[in-house]
C-alpha atoms as a PDB file:
ATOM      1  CA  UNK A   1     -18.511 -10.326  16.107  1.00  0.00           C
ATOM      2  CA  UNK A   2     -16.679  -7.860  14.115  1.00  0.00           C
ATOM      3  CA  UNK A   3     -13.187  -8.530  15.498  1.00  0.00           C
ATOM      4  CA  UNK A   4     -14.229 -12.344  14.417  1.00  0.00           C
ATOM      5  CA  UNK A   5     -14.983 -11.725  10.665  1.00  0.00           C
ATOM      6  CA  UNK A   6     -11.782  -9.706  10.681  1.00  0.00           C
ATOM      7  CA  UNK A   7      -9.223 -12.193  12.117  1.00  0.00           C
ATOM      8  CA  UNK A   8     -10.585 -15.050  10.019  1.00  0.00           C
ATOM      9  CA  UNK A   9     -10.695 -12.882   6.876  1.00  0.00           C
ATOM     10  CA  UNK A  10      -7.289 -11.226   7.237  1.00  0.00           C
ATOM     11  CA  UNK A  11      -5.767 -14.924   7.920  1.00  0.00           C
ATOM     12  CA  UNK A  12      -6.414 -16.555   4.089  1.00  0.00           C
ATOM     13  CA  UNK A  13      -5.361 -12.998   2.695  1.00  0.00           C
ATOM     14  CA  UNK A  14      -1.959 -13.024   4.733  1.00  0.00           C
ATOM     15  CA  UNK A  15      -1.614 -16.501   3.279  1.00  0.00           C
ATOM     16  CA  UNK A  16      -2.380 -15.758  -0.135  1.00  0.00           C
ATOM     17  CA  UNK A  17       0.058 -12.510  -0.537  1.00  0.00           C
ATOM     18  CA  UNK A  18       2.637 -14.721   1.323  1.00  0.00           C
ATOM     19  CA  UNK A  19       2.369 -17.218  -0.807  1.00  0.00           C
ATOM     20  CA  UNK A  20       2.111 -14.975  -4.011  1.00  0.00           C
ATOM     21  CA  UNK A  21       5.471 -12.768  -2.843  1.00  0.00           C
ATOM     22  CA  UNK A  22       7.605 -16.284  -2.206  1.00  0.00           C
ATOM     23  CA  UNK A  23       5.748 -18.298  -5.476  1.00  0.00           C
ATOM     24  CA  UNK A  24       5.582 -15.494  -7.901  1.00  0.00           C
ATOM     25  CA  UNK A  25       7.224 -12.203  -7.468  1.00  0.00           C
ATOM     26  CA  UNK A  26      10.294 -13.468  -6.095  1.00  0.00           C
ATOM     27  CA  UNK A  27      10.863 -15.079  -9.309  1.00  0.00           C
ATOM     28  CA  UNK A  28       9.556 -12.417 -11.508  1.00  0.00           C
ATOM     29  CA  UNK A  29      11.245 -10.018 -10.073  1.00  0.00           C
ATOM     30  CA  UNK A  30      14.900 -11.879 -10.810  1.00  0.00           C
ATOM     31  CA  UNK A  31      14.298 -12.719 -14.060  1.00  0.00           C
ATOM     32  CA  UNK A  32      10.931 -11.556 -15.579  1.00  0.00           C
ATOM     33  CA  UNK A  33      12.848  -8.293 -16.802  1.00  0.00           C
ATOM     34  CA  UNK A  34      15.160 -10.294 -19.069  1.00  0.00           C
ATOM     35  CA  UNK A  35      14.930 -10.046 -22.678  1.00  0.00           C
ATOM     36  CA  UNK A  36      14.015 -12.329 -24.960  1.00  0.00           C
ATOM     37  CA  UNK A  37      14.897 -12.649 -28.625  1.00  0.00           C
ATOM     38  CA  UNK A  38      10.756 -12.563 -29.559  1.00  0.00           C
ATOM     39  CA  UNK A  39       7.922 -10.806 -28.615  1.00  0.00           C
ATOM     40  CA  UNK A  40       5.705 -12.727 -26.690  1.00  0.00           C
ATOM     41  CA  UNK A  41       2.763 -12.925 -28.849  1.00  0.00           C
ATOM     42  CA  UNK A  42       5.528 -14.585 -31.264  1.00  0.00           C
ATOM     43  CA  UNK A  43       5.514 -17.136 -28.603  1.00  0.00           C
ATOM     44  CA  UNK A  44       1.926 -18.219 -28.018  1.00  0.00           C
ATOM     45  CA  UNK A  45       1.370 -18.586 -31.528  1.00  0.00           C
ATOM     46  CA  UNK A  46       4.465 -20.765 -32.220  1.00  0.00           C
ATOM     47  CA  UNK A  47       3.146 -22.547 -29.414  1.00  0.00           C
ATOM     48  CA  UNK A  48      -0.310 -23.249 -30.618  1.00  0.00           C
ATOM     49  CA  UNK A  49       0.998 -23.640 -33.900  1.00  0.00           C
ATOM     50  CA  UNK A  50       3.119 -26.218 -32.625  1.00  0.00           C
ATOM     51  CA  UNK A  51       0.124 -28.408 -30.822  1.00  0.00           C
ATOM     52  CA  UNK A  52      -2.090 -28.085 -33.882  1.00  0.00           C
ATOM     53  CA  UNK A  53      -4.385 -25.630 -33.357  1.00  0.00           C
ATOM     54  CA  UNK A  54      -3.508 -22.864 -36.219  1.00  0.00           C
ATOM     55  CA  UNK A  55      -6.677 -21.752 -36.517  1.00  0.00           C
ATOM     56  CA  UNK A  56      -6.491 -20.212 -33.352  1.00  0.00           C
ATOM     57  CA  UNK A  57      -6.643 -16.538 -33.033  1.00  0.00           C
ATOM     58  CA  UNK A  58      -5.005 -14.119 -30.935  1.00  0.00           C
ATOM     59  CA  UNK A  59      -6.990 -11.030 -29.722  1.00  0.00           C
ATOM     60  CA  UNK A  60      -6.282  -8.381 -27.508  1.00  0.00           C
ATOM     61  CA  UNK A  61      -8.158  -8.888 -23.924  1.00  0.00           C
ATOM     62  CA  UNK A  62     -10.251  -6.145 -22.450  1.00  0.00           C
ATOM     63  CA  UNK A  63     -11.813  -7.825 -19.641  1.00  0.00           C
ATOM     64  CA  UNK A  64      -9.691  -7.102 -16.565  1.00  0.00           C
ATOM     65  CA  UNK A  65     -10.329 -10.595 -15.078  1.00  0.00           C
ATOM     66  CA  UNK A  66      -8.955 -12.126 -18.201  1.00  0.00           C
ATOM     67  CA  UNK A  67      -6.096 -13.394 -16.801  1.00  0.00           C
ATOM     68  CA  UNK A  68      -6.816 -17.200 -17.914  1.00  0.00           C
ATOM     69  CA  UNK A  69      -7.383 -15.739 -22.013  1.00  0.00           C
ATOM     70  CA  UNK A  70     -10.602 -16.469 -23.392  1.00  0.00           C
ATOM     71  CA  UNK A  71     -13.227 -18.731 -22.828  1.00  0.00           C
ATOM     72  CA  UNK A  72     -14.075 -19.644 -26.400  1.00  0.00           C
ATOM     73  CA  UNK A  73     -12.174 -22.644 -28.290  1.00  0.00           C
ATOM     74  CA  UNK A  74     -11.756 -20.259 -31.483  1.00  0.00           C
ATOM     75  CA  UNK A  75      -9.713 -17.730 -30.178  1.00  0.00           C
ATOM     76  CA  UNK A  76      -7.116 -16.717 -27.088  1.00  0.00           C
ATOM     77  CA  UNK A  77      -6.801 -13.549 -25.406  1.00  0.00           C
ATOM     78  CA  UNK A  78      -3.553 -11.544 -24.691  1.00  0.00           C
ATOM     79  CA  UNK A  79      -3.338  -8.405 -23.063  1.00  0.00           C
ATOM     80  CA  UNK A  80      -1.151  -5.707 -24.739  1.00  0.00           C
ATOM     81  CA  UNK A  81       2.269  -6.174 -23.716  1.00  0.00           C
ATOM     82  CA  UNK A  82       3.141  -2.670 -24.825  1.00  0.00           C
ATOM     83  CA  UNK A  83       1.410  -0.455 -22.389  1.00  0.00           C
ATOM     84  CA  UNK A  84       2.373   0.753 -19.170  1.00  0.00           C
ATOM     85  CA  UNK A  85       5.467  -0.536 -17.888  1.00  0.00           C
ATOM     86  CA  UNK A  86       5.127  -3.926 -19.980  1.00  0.00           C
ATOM     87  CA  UNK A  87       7.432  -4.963 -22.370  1.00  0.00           C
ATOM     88  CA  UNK A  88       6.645  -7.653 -25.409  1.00  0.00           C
ATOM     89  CA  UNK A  89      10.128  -9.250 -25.143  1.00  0.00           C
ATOM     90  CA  UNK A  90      10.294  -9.471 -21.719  1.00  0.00           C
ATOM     91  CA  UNK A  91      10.483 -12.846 -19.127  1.00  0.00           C
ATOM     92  CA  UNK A  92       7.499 -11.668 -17.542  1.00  0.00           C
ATOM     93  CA  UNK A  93       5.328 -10.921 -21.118  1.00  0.00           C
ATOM     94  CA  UNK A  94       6.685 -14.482 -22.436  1.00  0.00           C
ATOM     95  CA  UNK A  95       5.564 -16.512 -19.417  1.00  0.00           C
ATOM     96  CA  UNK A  96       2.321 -14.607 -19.336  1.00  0.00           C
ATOM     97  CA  UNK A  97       1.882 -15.591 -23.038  1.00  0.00           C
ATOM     98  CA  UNK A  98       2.588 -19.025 -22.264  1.00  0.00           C
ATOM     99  CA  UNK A  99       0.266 -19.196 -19.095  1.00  0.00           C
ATOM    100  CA  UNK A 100      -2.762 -18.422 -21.454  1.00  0.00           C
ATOM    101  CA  UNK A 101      -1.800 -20.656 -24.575  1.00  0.00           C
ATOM    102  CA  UNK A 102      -1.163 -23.534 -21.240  1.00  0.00           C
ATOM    103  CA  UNK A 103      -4.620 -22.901 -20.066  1.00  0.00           C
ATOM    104  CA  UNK A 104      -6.430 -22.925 -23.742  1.00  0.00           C
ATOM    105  CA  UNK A 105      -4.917 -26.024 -23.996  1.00  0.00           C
ATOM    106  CA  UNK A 106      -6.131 -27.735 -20.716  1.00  0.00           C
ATOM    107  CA  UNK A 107      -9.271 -26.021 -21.438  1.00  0.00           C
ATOM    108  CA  UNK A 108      -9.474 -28.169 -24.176  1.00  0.00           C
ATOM    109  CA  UNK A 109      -9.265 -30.964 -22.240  1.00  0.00           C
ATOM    110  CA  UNK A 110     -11.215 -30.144 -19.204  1.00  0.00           C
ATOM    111  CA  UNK A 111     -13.150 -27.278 -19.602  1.00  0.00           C
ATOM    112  CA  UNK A 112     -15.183 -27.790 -16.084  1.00  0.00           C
ATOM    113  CA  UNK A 113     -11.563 -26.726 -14.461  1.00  0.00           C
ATOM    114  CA  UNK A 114     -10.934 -23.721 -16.488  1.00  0.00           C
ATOM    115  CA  UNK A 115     -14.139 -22.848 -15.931  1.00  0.00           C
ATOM    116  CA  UNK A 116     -14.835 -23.071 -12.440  1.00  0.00           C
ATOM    117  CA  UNK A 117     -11.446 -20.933 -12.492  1.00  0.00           C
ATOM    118  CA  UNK A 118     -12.216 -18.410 -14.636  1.00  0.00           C
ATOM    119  CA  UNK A 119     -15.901 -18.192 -12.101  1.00  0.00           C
ATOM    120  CA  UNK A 120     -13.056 -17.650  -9.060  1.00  0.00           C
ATOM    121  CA  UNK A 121     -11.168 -15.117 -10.904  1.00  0.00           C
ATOM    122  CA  UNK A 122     -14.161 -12.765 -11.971  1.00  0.00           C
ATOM    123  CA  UNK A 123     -15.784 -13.379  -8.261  1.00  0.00           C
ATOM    124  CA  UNK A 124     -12.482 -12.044  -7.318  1.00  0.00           C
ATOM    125  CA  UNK A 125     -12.408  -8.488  -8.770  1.00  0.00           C
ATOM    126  CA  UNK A 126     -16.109  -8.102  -8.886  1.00  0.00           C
ATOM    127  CA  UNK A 127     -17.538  -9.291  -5.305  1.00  0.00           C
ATOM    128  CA  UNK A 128     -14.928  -7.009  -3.171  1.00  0.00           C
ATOM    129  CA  UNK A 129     -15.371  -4.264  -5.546  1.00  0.00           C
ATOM    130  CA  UNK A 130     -19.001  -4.232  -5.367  1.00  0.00           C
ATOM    131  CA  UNK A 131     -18.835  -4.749  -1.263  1.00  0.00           C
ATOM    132  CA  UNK A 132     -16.864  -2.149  -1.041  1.00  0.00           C
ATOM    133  CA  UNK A 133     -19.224   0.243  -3.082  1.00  0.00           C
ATOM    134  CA  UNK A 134     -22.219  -0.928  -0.856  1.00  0.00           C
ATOM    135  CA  UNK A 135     -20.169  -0.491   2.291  1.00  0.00           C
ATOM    136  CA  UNK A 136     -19.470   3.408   1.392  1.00  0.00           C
ATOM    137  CA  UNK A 137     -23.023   3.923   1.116  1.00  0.00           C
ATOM    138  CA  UNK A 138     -24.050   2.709   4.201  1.00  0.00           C
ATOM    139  CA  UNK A 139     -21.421   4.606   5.823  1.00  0.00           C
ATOM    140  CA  UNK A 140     -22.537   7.746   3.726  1.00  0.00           C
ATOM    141  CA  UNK A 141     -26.034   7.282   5.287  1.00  0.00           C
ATOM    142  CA  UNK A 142     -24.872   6.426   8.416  1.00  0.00           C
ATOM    143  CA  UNK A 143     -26.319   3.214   8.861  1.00  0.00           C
ATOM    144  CA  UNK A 144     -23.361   0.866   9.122  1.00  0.00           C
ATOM    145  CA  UNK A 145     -20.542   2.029  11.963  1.00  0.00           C
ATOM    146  CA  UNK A 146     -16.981   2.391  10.533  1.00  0.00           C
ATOM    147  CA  UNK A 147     -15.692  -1.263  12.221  1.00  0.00           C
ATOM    148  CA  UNK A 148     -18.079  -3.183  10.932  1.00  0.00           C
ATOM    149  CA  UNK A 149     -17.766  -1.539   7.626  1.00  0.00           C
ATOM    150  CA  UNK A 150     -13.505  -2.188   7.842  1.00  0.00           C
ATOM    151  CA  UNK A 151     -14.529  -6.256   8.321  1.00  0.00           C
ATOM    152  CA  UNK A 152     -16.883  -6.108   5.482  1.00  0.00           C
ATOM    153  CA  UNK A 153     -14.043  -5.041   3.089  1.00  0.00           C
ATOM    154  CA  UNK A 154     -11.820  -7.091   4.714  1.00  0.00           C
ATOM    155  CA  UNK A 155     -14.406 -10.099   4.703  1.00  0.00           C
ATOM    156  CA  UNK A 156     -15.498  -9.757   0.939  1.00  0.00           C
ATOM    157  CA  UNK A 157     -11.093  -9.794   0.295  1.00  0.00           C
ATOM    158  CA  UNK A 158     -10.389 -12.765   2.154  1.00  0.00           C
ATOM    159  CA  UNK A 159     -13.655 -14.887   0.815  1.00  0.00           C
ATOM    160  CA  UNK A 160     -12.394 -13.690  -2.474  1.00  0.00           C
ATOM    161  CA  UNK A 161      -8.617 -15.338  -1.364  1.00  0.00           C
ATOM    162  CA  UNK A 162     -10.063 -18.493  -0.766  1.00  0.00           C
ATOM    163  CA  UNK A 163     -12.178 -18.943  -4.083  1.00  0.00           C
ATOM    164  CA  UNK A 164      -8.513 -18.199  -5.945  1.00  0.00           C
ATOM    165  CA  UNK A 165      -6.709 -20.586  -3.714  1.00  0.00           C
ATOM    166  CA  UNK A 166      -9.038 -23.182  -4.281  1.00  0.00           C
ATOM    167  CA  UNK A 167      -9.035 -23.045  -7.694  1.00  0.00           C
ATOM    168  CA  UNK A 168      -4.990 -22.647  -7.948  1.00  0.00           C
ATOM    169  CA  UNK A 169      -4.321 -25.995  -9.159  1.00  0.00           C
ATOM    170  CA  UNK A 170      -5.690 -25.358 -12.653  1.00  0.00           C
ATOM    171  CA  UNK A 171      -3.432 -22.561 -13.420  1.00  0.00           C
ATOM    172  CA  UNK A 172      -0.556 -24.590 -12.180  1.00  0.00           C
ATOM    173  CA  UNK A 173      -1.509 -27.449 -14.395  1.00  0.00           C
ATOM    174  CA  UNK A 174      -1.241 -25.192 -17.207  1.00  0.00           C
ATOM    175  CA  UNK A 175       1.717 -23.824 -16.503  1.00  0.00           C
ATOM    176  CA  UNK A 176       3.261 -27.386 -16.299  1.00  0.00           C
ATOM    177  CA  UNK A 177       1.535 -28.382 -19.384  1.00  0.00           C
ATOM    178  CA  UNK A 178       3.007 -24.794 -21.140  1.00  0.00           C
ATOM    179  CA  UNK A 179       6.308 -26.074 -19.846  1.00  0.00           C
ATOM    180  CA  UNK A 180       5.936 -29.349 -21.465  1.00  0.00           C
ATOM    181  CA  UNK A 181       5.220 -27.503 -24.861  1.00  0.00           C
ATOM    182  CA  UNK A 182       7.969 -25.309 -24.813  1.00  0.00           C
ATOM    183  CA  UNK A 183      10.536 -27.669 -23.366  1.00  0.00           C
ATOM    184  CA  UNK A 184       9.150 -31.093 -25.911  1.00  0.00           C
ATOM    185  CA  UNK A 185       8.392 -29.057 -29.223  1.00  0.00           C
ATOM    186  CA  UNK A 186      11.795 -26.520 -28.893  1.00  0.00           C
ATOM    187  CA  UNK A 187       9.967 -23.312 -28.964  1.00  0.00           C
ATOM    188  CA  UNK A 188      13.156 -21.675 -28.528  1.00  0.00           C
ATOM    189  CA  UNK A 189      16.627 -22.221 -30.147  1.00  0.00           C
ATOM    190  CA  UNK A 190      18.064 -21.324 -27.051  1.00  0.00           C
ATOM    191  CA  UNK A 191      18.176 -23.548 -23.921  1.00  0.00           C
ATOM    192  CA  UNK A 192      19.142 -20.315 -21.742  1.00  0.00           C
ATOM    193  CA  UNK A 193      15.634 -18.347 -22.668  1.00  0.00           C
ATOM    194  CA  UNK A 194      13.503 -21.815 -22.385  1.00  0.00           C
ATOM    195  CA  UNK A 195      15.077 -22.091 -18.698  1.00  0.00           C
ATOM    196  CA  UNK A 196      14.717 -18.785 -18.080  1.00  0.00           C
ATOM    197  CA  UNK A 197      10.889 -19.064 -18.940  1.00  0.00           C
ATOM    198  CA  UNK A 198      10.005 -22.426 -17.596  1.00  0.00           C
ATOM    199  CA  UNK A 199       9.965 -21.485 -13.884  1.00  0.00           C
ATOM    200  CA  UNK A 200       8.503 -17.608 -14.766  1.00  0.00           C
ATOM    201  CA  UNK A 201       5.444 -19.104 -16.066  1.00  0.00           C
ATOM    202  CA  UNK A 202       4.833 -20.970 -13.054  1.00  0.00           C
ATOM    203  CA  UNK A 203       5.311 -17.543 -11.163  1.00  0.00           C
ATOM    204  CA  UNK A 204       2.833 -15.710 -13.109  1.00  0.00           C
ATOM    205  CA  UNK A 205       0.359 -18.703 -12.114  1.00  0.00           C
ATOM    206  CA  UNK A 206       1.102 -18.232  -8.290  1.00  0.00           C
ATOM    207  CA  UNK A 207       0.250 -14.128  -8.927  1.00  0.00           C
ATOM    208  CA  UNK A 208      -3.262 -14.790  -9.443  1.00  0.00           C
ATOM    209  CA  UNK A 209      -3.782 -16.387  -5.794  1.00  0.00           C
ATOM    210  CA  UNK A 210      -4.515 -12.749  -4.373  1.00  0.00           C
ATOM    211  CA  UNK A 211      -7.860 -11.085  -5.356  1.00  0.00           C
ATOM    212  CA  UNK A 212      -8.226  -8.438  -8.579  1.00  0.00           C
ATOM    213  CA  UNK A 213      -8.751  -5.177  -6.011  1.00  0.00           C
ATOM    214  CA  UNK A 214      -5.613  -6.102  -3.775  1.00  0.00           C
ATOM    215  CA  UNK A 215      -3.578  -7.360  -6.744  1.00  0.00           C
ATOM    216  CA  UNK A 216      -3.775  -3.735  -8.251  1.00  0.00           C
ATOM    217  CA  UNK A 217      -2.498  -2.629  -5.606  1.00  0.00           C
ATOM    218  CA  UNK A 218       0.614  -4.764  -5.193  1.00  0.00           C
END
């Protein structure tokens, strides 16, 4: 029964980093180390400013499944683009920007999507994380055997891959409608850094198709 739960949990995962390596890195790794003439934060709030909503604030995110930006209508969340290996001027921080402003923006408009994504996206990093804690246990007290622990793991992953993938579509609409805003309200003087963006945003849509534990390690 084990060898079961393992072949149809690796399948969606094998699927999902396929899909994320041809969709999104590919890309992102061309162009998403290019720089761009503004930081991204720059960006987003030229963008909101542009659609009307100037009384939107931008905060620094410390949730780590806050890759949609917040929830609330007052405010939208932005990780800090100057940490680690980021960059604020880079491809990769712009479209990232731009993904969050996109989905504050459709969130306005349906907020039953965004929200049934965001659900996917924390179910994501929290349900393997916390099988995997449970599964250590039980092999600690030697109650589970070491196969059936593996397909566990493996299980809790690829259930996790499916809630993503089902839920895609709303980060792709917001990546279209982020396109749309840059392309109709001429967020940038430059046609070469719009066309540079435009298909990087959808990349950093297709990245979130692979759950929060086997992201990190990607």
């Amino acid at each position: 029964m084990h060898r079961v739960i393992l072949l149809l949990s690796i399948i969606p995962l094998l699927v999902a980093i396929i899909l994320r390596r041809f969709n999104g890195d590919r890309i992102l790794r061309r162009d998403g180390q290019e720089l761009l003439t503004k930081p991204a934060e720059d960006t987003a709030r030229r963008m909101l400013d542009a659609m009307g909503h100037e009384n939107i604030e931008l905060l620094q995110s410390k949730s780590p499944w806050a890759v949609l930006g917040s929830s609330s209508d007052k405010a939208v969340e932005l990780p800090d683009y100057t940490k680690g290996k980021r960059h604020p001027g880079t491809v990769e921080s712009h479209a990232h920007a731009a993904l969050r402003v996109g989905v504050f923006l459709l969130s306005q408009r349906e907020p039953t999507l965004t929200g049934k994504r965001e659900w996917a996206l924390r179910f994501g990093h929290v349900f393997p994380v916390f099988t995997v804690i449970c599964v250590i246990f039980a092999l600690a007290v030697g109650k589970l055997p070491a196969l059936w622990g593996l397909s566990i793991i493996v299980g809790s992953l690829g259930l996790a891959a499916c809630a993503q993938a089902l839920t895609l579509a709303c980060e792709l609409r917001a990546a279209t409608l982020a396109s749309v805003v840059l392309e109709k309200k001429r967020i940038f003087p430059r046609l070469s850094e719009e066309e540079l963006l435009v298909p990087a945003i959808r990349a950093q849509a297709w990245r979130a198709i692979v759950p929060g534990l086997l992201a990190r390690l990607m």
